[in-house]
Protein backbone atom coordinates (compact mmCIF):
# COMPACT_ATOMS: atom_id res chain seq x y z
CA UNK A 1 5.06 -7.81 21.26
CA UNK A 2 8.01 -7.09 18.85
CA UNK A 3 8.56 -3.92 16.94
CA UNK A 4 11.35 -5.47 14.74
CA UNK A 5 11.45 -3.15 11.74
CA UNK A 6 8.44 -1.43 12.85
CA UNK A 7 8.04 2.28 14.57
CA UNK A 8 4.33 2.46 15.18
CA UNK A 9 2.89 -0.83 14.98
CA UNK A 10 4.13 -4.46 16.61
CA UNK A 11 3.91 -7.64 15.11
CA UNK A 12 4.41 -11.30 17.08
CA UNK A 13 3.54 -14.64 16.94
CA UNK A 14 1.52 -16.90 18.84
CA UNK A 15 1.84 -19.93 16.99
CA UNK A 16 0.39 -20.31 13.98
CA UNK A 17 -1.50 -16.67 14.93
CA UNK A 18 0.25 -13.48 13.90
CA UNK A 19 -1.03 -10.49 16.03
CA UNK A 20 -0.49 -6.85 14.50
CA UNK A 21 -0.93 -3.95 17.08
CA UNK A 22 -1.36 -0.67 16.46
CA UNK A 23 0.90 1.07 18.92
CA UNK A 24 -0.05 4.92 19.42
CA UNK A 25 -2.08 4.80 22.48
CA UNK A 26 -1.26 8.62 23.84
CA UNK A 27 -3.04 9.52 20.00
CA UNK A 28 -5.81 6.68 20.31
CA UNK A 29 -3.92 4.98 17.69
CA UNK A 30 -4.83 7.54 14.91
CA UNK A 31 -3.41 6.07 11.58
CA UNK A 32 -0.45 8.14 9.96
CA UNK A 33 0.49 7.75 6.62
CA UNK A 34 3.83 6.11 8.20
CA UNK A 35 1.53 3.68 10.26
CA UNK A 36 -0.68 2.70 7.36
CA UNK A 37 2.32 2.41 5.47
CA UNK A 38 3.31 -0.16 7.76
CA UNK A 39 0.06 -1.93 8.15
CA UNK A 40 0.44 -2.27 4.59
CA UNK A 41 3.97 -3.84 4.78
CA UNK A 42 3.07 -6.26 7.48
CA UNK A 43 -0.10 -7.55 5.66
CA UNK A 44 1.89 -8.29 2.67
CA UNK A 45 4.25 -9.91 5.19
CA UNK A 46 1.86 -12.12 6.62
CA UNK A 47 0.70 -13.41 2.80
CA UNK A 48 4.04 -14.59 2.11
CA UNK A 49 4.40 -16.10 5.39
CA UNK A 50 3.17 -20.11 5.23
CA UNK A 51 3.64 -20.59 8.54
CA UNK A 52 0.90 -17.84 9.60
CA UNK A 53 -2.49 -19.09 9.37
CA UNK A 54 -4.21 -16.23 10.71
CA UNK A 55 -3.98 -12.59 11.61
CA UNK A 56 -5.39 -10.64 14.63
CA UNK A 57 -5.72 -6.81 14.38
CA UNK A 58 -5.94 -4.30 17.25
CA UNK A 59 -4.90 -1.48 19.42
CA UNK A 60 -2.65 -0.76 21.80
CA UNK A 61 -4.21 0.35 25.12
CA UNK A 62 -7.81 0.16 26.05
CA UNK A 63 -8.94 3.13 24.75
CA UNK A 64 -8.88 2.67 21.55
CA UNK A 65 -8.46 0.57 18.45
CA UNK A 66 -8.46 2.98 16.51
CA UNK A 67 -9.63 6.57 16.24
CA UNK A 68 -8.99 7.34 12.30
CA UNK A 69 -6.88 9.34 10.50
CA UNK A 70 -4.82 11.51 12.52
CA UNK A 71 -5.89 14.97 11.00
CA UNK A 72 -3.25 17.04 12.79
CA UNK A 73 -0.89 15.22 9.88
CA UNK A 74 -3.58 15.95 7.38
CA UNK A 75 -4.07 19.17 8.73
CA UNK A 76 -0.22 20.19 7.42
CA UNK A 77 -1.10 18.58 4.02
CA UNK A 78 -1.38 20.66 1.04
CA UNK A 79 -3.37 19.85 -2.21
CA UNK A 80 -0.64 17.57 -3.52
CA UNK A 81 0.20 15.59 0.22
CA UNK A 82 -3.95 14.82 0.11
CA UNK A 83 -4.28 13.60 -3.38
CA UNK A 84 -1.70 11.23 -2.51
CA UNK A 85 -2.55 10.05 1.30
CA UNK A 86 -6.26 9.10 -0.10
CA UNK A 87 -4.81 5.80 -2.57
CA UNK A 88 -1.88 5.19 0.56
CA UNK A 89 -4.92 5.02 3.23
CA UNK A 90 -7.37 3.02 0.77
CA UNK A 91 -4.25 0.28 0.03
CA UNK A 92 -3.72 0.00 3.50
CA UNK A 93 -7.98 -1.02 3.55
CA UNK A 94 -8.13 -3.15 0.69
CA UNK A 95 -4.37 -5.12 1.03
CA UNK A 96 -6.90 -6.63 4.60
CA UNK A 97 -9.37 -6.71 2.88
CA UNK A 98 -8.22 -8.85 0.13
CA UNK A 99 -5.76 -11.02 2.28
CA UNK A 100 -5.97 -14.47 1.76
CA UNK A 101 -5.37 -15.19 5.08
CA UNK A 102 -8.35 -15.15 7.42
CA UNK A 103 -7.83 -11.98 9.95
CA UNK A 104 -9.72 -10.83 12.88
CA UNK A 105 -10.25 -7.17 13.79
CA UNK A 106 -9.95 -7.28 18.15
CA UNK A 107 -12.09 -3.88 18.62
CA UNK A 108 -10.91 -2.29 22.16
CA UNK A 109 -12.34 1.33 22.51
CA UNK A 110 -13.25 3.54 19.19
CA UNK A 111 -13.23 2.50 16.13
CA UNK A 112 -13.72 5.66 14.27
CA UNK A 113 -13.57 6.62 10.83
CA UNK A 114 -10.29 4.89 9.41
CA UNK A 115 -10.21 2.73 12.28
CA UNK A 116 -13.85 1.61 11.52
CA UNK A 117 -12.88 1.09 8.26
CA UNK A 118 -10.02 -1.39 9.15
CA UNK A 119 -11.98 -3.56 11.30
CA UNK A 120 -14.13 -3.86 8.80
CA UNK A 121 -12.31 -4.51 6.39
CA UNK A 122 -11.40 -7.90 8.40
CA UNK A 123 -13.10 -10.97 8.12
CA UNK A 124 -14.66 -10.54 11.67
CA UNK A 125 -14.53 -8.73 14.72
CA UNK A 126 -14.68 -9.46 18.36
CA UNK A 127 -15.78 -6.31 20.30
CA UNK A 128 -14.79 -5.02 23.84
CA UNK A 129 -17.35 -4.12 26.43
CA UNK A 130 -15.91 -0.51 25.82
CA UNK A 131 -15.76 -0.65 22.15
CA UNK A 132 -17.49 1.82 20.24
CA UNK A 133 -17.79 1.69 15.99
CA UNK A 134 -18.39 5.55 14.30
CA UNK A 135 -18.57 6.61 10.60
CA UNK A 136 -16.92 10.11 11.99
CA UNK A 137 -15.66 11.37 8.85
CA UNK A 138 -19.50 11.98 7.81
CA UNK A 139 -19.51 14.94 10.64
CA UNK A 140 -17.07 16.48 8.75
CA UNK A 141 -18.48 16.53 5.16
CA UNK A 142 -16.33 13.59 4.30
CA UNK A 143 -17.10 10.97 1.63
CA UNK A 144 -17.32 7.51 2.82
CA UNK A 145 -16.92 5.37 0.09
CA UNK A 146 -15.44 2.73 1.52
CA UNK A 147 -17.65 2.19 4.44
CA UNK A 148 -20.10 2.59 2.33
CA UNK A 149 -19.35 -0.54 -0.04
CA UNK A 150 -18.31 -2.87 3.14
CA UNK A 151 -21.19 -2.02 5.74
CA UNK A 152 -24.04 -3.31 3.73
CA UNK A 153 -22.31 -6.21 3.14
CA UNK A 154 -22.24 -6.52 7.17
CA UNK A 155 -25.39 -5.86 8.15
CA UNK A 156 -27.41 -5.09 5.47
CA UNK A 157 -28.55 -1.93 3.48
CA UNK A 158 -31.30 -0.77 5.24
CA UNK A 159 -28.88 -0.97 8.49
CA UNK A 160 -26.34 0.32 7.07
CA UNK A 161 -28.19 3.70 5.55
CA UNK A 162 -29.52 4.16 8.18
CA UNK A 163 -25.96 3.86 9.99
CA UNK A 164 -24.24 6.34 7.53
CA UNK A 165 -27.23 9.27 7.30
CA UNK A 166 -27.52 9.48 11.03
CA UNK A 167 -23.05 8.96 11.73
CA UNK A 168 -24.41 7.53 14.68
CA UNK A 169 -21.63 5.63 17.10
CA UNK A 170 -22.94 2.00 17.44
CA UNK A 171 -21.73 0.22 21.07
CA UNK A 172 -20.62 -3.76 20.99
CA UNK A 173 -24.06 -4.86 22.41
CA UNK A 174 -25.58 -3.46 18.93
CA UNK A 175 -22.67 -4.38 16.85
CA UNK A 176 -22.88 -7.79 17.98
CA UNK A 177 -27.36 -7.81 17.62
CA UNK A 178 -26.98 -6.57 14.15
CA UNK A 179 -23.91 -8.98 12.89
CA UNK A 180 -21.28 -6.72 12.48
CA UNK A 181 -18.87 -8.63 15.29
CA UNK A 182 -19.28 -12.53 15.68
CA UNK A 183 -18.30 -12.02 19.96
CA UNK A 184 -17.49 -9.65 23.00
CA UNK A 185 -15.71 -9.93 26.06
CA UNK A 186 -15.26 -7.65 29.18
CA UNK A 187 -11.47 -8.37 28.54
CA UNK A 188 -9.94 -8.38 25.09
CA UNK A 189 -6.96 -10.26 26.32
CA UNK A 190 -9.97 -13.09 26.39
CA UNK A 191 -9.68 -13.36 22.18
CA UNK A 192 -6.54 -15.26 22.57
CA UNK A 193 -8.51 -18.12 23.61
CA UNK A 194 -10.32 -17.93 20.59
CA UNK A 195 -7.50 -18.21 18.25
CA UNK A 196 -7.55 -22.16 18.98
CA UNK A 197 -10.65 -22.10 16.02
CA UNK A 198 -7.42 -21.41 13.81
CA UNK A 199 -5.33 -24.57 15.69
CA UNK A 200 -6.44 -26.37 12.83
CA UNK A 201 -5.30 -27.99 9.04
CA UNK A 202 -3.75 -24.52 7.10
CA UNK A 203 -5.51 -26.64 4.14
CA UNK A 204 -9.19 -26.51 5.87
CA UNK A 205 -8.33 -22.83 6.75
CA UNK A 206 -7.57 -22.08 3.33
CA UNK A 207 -10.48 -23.92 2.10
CA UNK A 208 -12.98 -21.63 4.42
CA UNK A 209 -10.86 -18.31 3.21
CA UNK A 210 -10.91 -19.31 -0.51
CA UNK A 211 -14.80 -20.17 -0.27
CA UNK A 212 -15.00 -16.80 0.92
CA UNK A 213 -13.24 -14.67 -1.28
CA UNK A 214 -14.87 -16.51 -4.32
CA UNK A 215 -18.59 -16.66 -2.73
C-alpha cells in the first residue's frame, strides 16, 4: 500500500480496484477528524478517477476495521471543536455513501460506532471470521441518526430496532444470516479474489451502480 499524500490512511491500486486502508492499528483505527478528512479526500479522488471501477474499504491490522470516533480527540473538544466535527464526520459517511462508484466495506475486527457507520455506508460488506458490527455510541447516550436511516434499509426495521434499543454487537455469522454482509472468510486477504466480479465492462458496472442509486 501507498501513503502518497496521505498520513493515516493508504490508497493503491489493483487494477481497475482501488483499495483505501485505514492505517491506525495501535488505536484500532479510530477515525480522527484528520483521517476522516482524508477518507473524504480520497473518495472524491476515486470519483474523478475513470480508470477506478471500484473501491474496497478496510483496516489495517486484524483487529479492527474500525473502532469509531477516537474520543480521546473529542475528549479535548470544546463546544465550538464538536459543533463542527459532527458535519466533518457525517461528509466523510455520506461522500461513500453517495459515490457513484460501487465500494465494498472489507470488515476485519470491530466495526463500532463510526466504523459501523462506514461500512455501512458501502454498497456491501464482506465480514471476517473475527469481525464484530456495534452501534456503541448508544451506550453512551449518543444519537444515532445515521445508523439509524441506513440499517433498516439493510436488514429491515424490525431488525434493525431491535439492533439499536438493545446496542447489541452482532458477529459475521449473524451479519451475514440477516443480510447485512453479502460473504465471510477466515482470511480477509481472501476478498481480493472477489474483486474479479468488478473485472468487467466500467459501462455494465456503471449500469448496476446507477440502477442503484436511482432504485
Amino acid at each position: 500500500m501507498r501513503r502518497g499524500l496521505y498520513k493515516e490512511i493508504s490508497v493503491s491500486m489493483e487494477g481497475p480496484i482501488a483499495w483505501l486502508t485505514i492505517e491506525r492499528p495501535e488505536q484500532l483505527n479510530t477515525l480522527k477528524v484528520s483521517t476522516l478528512t482524508e477518507i473524504t479526500q480520497a473518495v472524491q479522488h476515486f470519483e474523478r478517477d475513470d480508470l477506478v471501477r471500484a473501491v474496497v474499504v478496510t483496516g489495517s491490522g486484524d483487529r479492527a476495521f474500525s473502532g469509531g470516533v477516537f474520543v480521546d480527540e473529542m475528549a479535548d473538544m470544546d463546544a465550538v471543536g464538536c459543533q463542527e466535527f459532527t458535519p466533518l464526520e457525517s461528509h466523510a459517511y455520506h461522500s461513500m455513501l453517495v459515490m457513484q462508484t460501487p465500494c465494498i466495506a472489507a470488515v476485519n475486527g470491530y466495526a463500532l460506532g463510526g466504523g459501523c457507520v462506514l461500512a455501512m455506508a458501502a454498497d456491501s460488506r464482506v465480514a471476517a471470521d473475527n469481525a464484530v458490527f456495534g452501534l456503541t455510541d448508544l451506550n453512551i447516550g449518543a444519537p444515532v441518526p445515521i445508523e439509524a436511516a441506513l440499517l433498516p434499509l439493510l436488514v429491515g426495521h424490525g431488525r434493525a430496532r431491535e439492533i439499536v434499543y438493545t446496542a447489541r454487537h452482532v458477529g459475521s455469522a449473524e451479519t451475514l444470516a440477516i443480510g447485512c454482509s453479502v460473504g465471510s472468510s477466515r482470511n480477509m486477504s481472501c476478498t481480493r479474489m472477489r474483486s474479479g466480479w468488478f473485472s468487467r465492462s466500467r459501462a455494465t458496472t456503471h449500469w448496476r451502480c446507477a440502477y442503484r442509486k436511482t432504485s
